[in-house]
N, C-alpha and C. Protein backbone atom coordinates (compact mmCIF):
# COMPACT_ATOMS: atom_id res chain seq x y z
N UNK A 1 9.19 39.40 79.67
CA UNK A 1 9.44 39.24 81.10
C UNK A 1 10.76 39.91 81.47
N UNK A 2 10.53 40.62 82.68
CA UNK A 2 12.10 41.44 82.80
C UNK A 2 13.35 39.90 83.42
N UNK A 3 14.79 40.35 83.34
CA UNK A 3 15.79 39.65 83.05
C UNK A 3 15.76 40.08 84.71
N UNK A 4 16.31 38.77 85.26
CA UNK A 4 16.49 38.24 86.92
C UNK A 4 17.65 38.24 87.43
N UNK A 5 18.04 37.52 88.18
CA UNK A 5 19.35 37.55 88.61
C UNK A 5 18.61 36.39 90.03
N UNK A 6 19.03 35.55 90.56
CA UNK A 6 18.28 34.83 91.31
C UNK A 6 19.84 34.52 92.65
N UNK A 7 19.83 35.30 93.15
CA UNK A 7 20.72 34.74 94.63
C UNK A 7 20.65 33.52 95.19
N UNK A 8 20.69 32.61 95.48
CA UNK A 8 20.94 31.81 96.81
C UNK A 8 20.68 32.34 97.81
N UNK A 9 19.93 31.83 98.89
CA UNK A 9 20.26 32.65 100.54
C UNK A 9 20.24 31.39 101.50
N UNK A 10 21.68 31.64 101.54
CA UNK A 10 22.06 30.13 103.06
C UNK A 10 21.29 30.50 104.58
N UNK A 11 20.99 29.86 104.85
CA UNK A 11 20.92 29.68 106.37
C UNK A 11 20.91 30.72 107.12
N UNK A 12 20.49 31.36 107.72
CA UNK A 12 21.38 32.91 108.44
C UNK A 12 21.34 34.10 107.64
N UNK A 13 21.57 33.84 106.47
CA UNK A 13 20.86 34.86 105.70
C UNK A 13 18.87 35.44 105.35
N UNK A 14 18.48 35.43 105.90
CA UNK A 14 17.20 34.96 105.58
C UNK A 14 16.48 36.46 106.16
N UNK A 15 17.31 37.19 106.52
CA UNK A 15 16.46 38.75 107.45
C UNK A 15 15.45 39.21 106.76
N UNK A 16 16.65 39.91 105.48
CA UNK A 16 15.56 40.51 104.42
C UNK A 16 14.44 39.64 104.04
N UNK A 17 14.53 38.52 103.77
CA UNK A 17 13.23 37.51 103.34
C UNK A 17 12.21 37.53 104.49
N UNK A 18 12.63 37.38 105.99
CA UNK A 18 11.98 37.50 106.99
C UNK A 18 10.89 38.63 106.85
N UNK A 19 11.61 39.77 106.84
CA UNK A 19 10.94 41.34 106.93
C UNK A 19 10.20 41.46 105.79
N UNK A 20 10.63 40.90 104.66
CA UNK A 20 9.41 41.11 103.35
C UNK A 20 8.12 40.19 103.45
N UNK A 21 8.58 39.30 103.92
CA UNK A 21 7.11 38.14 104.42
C UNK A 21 6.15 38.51 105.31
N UNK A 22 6.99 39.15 106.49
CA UNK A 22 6.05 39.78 107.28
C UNK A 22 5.67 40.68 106.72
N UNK A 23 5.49 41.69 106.39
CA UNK A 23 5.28 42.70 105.73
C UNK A 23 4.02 42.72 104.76
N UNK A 24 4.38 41.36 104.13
CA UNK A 24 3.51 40.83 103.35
C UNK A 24 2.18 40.05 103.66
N UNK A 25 2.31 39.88 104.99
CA UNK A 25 1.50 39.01 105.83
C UNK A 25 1.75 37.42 105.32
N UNK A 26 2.70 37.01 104.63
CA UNK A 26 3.04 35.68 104.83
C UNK A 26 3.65 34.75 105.80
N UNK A 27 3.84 33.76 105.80
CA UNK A 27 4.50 33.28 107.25
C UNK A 27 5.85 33.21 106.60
N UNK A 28 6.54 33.57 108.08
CA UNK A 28 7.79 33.17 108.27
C UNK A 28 8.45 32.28 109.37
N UNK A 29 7.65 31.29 110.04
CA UNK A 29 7.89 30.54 110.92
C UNK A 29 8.99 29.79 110.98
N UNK A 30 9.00 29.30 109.82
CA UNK A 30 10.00 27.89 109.06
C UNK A 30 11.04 28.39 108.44
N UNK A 31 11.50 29.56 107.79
CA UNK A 31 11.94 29.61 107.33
C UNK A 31 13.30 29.45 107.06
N UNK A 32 13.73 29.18 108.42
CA UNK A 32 14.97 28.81 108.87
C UNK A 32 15.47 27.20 108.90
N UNK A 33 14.07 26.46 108.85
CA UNK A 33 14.42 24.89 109.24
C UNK A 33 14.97 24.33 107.85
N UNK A 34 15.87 23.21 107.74
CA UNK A 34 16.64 22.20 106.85
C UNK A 34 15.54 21.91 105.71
N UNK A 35 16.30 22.10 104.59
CA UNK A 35 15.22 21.57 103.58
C UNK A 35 14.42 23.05 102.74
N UNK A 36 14.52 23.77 103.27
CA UNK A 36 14.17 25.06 102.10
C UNK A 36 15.19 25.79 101.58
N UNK A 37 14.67 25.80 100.54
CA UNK A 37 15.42 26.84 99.99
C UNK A 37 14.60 28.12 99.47
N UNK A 38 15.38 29.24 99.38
CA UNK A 38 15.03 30.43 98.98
C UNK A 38 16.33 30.97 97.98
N UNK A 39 15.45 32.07 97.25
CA UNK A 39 16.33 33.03 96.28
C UNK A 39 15.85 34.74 96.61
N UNK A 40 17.08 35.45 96.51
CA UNK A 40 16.61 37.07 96.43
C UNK A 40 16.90 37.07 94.74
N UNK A 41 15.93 38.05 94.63
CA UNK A 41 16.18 38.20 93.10
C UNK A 41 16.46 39.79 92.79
N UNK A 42 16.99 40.18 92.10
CA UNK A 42 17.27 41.67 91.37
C UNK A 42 17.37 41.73 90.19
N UNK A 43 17.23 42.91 90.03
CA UNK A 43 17.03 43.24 88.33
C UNK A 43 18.54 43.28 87.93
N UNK A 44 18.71 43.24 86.23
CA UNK A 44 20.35 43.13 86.14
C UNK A 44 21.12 44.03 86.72
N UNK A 45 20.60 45.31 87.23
CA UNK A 45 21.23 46.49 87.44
C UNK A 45 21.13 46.10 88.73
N UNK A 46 21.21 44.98 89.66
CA UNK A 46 21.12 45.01 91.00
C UNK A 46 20.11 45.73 91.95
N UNK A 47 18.90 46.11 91.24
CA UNK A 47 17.94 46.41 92.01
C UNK A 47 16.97 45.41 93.12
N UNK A 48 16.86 44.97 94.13
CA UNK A 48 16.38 43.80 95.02
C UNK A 48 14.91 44.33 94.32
N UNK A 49 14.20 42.97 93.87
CA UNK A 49 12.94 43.34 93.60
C UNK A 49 11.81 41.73 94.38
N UNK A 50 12.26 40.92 95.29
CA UNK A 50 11.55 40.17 95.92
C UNK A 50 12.60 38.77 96.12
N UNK A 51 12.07 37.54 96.44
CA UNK A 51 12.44 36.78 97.25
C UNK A 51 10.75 35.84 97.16
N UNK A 52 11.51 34.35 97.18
CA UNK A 52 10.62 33.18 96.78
C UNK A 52 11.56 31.64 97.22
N UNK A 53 10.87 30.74 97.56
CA UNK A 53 11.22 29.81 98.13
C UNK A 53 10.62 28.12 97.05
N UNK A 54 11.66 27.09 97.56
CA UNK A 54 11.01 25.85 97.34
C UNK A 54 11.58 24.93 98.32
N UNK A 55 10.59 24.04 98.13
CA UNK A 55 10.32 22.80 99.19
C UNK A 55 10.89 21.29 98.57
N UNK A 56 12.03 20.61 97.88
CA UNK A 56 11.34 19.86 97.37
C UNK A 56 11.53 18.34 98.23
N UNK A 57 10.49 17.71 97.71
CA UNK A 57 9.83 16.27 98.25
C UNK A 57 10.22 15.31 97.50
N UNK A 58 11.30 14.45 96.90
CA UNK A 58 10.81 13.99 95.62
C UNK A 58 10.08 14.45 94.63
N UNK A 59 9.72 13.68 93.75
CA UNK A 59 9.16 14.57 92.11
C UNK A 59 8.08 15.39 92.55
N UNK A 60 8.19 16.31 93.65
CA UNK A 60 7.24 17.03 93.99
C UNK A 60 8.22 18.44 94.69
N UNK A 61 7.71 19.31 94.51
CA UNK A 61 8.26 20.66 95.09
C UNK A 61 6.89 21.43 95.46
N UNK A 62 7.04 22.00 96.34
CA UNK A 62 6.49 23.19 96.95
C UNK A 62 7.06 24.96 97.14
N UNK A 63 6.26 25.73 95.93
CA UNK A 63 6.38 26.63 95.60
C UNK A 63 5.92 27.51 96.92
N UNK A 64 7.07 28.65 97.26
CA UNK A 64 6.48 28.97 98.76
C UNK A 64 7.34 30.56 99.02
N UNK A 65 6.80 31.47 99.86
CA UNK A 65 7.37 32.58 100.11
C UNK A 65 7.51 33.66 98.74
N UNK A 66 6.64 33.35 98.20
CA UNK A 66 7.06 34.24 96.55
C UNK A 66 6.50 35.52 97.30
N UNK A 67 7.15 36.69 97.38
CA UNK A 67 7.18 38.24 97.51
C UNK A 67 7.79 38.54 96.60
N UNK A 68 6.74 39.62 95.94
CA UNK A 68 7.47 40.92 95.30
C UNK A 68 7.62 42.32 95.92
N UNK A 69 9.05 42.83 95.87
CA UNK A 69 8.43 43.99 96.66
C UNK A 69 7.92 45.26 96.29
N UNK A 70 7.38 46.04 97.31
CA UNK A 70 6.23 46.98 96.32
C UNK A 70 6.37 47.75 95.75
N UNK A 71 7.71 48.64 95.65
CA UNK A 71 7.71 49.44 94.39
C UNK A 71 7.65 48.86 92.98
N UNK A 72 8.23 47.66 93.00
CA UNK A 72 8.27 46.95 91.65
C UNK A 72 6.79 46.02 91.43
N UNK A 73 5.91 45.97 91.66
CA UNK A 73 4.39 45.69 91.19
C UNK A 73 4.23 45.80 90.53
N UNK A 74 3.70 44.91 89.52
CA UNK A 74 2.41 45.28 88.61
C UNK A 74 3.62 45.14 86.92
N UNK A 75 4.45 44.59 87.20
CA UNK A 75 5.84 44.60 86.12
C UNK A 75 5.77 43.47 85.67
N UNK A 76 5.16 42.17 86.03
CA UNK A 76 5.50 41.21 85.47
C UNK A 76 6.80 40.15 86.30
N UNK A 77 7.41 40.98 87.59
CA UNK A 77 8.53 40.31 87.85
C UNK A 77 8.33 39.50 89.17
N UNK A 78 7.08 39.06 89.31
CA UNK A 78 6.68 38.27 90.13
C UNK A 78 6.32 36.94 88.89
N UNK A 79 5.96 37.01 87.70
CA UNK A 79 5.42 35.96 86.92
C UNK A 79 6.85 35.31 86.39
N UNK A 80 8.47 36.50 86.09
CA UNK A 80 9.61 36.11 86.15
C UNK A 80 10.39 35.65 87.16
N UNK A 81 9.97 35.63 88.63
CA UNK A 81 10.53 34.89 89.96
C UNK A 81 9.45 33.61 89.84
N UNK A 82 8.64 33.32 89.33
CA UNK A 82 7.71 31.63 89.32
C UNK A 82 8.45 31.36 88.17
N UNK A 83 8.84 32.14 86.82
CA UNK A 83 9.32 31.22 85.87
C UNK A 83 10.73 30.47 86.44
N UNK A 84 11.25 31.53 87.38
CA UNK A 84 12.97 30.94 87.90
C UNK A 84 12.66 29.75 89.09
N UNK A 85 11.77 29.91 89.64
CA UNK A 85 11.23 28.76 90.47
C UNK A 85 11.39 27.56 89.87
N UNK A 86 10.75 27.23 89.12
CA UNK A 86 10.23 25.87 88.22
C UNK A 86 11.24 26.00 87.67
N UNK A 87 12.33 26.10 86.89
CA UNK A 87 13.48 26.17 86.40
C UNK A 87 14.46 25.25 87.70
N UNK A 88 14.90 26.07 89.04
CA UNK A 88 15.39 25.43 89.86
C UNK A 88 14.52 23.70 90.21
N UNK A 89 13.11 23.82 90.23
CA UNK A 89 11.92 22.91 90.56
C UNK A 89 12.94 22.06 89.33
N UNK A 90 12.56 21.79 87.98
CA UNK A 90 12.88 21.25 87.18
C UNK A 90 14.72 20.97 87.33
N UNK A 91 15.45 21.72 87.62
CA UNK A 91 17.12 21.16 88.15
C UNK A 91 16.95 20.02 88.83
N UNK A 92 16.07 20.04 90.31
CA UNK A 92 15.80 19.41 91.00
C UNK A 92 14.68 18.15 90.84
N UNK A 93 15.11 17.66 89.50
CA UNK A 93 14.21 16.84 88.56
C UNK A 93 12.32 16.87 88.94
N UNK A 94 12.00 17.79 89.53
CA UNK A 94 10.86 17.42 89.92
C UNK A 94 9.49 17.65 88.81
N UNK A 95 8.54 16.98 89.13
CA UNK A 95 7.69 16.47 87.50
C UNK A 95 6.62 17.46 87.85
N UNK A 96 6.34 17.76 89.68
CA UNK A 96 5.32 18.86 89.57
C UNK A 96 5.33 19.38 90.95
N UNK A 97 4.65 20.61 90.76
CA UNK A 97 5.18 22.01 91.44
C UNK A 97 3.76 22.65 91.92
N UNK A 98 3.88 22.30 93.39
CA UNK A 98 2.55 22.93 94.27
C UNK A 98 2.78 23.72 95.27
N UNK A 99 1.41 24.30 95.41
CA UNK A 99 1.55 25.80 96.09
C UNK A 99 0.03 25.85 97.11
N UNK A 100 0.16 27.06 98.04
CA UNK A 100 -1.32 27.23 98.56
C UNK A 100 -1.17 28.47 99.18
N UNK A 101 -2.24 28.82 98.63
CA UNK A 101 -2.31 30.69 99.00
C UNK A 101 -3.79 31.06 99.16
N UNK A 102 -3.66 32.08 99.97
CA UNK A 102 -5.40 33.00 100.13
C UNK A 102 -5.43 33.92 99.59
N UNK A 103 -4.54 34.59 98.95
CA UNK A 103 -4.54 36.28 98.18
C UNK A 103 -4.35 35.60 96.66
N UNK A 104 -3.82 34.78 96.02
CA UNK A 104 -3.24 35.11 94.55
C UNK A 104 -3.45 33.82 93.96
N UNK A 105 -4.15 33.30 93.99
CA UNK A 105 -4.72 31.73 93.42
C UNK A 105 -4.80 32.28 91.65
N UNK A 106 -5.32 33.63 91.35
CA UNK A 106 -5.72 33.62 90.04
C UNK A 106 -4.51 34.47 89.56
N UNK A 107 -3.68 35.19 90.16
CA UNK A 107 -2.15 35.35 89.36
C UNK A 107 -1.84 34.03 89.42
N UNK A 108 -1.76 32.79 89.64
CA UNK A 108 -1.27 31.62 89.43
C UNK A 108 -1.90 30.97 88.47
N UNK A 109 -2.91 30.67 88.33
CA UNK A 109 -3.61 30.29 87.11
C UNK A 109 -3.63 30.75 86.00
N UNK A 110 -2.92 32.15 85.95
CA UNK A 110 -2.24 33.04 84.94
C UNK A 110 -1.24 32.14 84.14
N UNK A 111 -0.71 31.97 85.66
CA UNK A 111 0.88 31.33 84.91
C UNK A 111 0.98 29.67 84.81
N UNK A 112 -0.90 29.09 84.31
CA UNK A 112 -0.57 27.68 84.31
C UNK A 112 -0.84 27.03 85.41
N UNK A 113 -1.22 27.01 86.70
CA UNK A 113 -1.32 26.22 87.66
C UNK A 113 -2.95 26.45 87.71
N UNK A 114 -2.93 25.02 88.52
CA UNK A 114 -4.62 24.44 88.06
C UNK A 114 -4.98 23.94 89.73
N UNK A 115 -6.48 24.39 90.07
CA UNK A 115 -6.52 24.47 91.53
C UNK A 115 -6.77 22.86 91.82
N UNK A 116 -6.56 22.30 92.67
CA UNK A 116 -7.19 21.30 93.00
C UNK A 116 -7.81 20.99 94.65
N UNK A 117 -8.28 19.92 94.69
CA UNK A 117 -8.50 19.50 96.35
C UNK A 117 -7.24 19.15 97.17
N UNK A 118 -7.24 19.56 98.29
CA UNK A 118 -6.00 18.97 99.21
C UNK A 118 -6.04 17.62 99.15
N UNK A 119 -7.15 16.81 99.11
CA UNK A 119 -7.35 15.48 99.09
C UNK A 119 -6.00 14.76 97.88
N UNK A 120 -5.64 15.22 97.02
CA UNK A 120 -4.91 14.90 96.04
C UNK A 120 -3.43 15.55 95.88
N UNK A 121 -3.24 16.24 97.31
CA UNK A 121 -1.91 16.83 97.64
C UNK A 121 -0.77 15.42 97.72
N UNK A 122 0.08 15.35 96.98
CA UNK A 122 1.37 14.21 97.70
C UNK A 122 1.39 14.14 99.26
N UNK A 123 1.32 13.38 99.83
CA UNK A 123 1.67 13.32 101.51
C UNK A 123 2.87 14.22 101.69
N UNK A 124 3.97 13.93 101.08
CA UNK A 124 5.52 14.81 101.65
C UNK A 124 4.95 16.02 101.51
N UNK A 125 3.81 16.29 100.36
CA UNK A 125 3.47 18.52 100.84
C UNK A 125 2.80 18.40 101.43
N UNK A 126 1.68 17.52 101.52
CA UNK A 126 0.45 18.32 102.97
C UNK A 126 1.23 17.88 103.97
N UNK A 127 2.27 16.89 104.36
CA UNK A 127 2.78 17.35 105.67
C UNK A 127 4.04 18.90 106.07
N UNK A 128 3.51 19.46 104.93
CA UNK A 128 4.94 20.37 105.12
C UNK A 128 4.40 21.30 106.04
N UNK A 129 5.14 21.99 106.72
CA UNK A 129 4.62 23.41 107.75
C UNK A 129 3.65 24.01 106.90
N UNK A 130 3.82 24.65 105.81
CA UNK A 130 3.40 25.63 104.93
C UNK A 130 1.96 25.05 104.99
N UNK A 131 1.61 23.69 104.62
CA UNK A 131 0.00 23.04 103.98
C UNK A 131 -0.16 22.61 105.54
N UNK A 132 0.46 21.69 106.59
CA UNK A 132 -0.22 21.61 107.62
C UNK A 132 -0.44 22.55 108.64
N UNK A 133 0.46 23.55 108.95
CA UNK A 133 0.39 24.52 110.14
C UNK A 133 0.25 25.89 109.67
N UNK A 134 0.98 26.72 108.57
CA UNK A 134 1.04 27.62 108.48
C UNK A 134 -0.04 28.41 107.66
N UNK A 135 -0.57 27.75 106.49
CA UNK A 135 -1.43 28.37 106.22
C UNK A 135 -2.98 28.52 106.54
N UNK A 136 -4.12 29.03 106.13
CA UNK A 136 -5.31 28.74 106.36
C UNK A 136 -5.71 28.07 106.31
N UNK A 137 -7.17 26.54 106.41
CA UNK A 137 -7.50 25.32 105.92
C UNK A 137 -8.03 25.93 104.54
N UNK A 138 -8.57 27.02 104.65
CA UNK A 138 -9.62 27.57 103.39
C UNK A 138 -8.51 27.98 102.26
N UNK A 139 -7.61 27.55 102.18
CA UNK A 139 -6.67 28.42 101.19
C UNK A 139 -6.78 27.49 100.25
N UNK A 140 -6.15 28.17 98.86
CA UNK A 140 -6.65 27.62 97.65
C UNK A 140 -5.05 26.81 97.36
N UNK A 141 -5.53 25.53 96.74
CA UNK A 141 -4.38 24.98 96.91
C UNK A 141 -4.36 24.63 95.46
N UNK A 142 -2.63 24.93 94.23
CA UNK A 142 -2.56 24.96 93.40
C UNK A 142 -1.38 24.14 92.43
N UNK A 143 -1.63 23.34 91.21
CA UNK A 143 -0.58 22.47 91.03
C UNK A 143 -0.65 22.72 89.43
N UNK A 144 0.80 22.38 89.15
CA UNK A 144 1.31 22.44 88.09
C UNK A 144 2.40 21.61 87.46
N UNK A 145 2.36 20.63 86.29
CA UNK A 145 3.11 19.85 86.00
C UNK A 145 4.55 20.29 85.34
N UNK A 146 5.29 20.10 85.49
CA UNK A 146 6.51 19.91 85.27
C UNK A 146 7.08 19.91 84.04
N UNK A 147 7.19 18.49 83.69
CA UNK A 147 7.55 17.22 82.73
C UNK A 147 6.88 16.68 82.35
């Protein structure tokens, strides 16, 4: 897996993440409200290669905003921005780590996450923007334990 470098991005910082989401056709509605966090990531040589977010709820986090950007595809450094995810997820003692997407359900199951019904979502994620407003109802919704 290539070697990361994982930024912080406060409040106000959030442009570049903005413009890669759109871009990406992900939402960026929320991205500004209390309670998320995001990382830019680069290669050691300071190359920007994407930007990824978490939610967390108690022993629950929500994996969210993962972009890679497109010259760097197909490298593996989207499967090294989910390993740095769950790393922060796990700082943030949390035991398990959910997601919901319409494009990439099976790069996730790559990396270990197992689909389930919304019916069995924690309440603190299906009420989040991301699971109640922002995404599709039809989107594949995906979980992964922790601890």
């Amino acid at each position: 897996m290539p070697k990361l470098i994982a930024h912080p991005l406060r409040a106000g910082e959030r442009g570049a993440l903005a413009a890669a989401l759109a871009k990406a056709k992900l939402p960026t509605a929320d991205i500004e409200a209390p309670g998320r966090l995001f990382w830019r990531f680069e290669t050691t040589d300071e190359v920007p290669v994407g930007f990824g977010g978490l939610e967390v709820h108690g022993d629950d986090a929500l994996l969210r905003s993962l972009v890679t950007l497109p010259p760097v595809r197909g490298r593996g450094i989207g499967a090294a921005m989910v390993a740095a995810l769950e790393f922060e997820a796990r700082l943030h003692e949390c035991r398990s780590l959910w997601l919901i997407t319409d494009t990439a359900a099976e790069f996730y199951e790559r990396l270990g996450y197992a689909r389930c019904e919304r019916a069995v979502v924690p309440p603190a994620i299906a009420a989040t923007g991301e699971f109640a407003e922002l995404c599709p109802a039809n989107a594949d919704v995906l979980m992964k334990k922790l601890m």
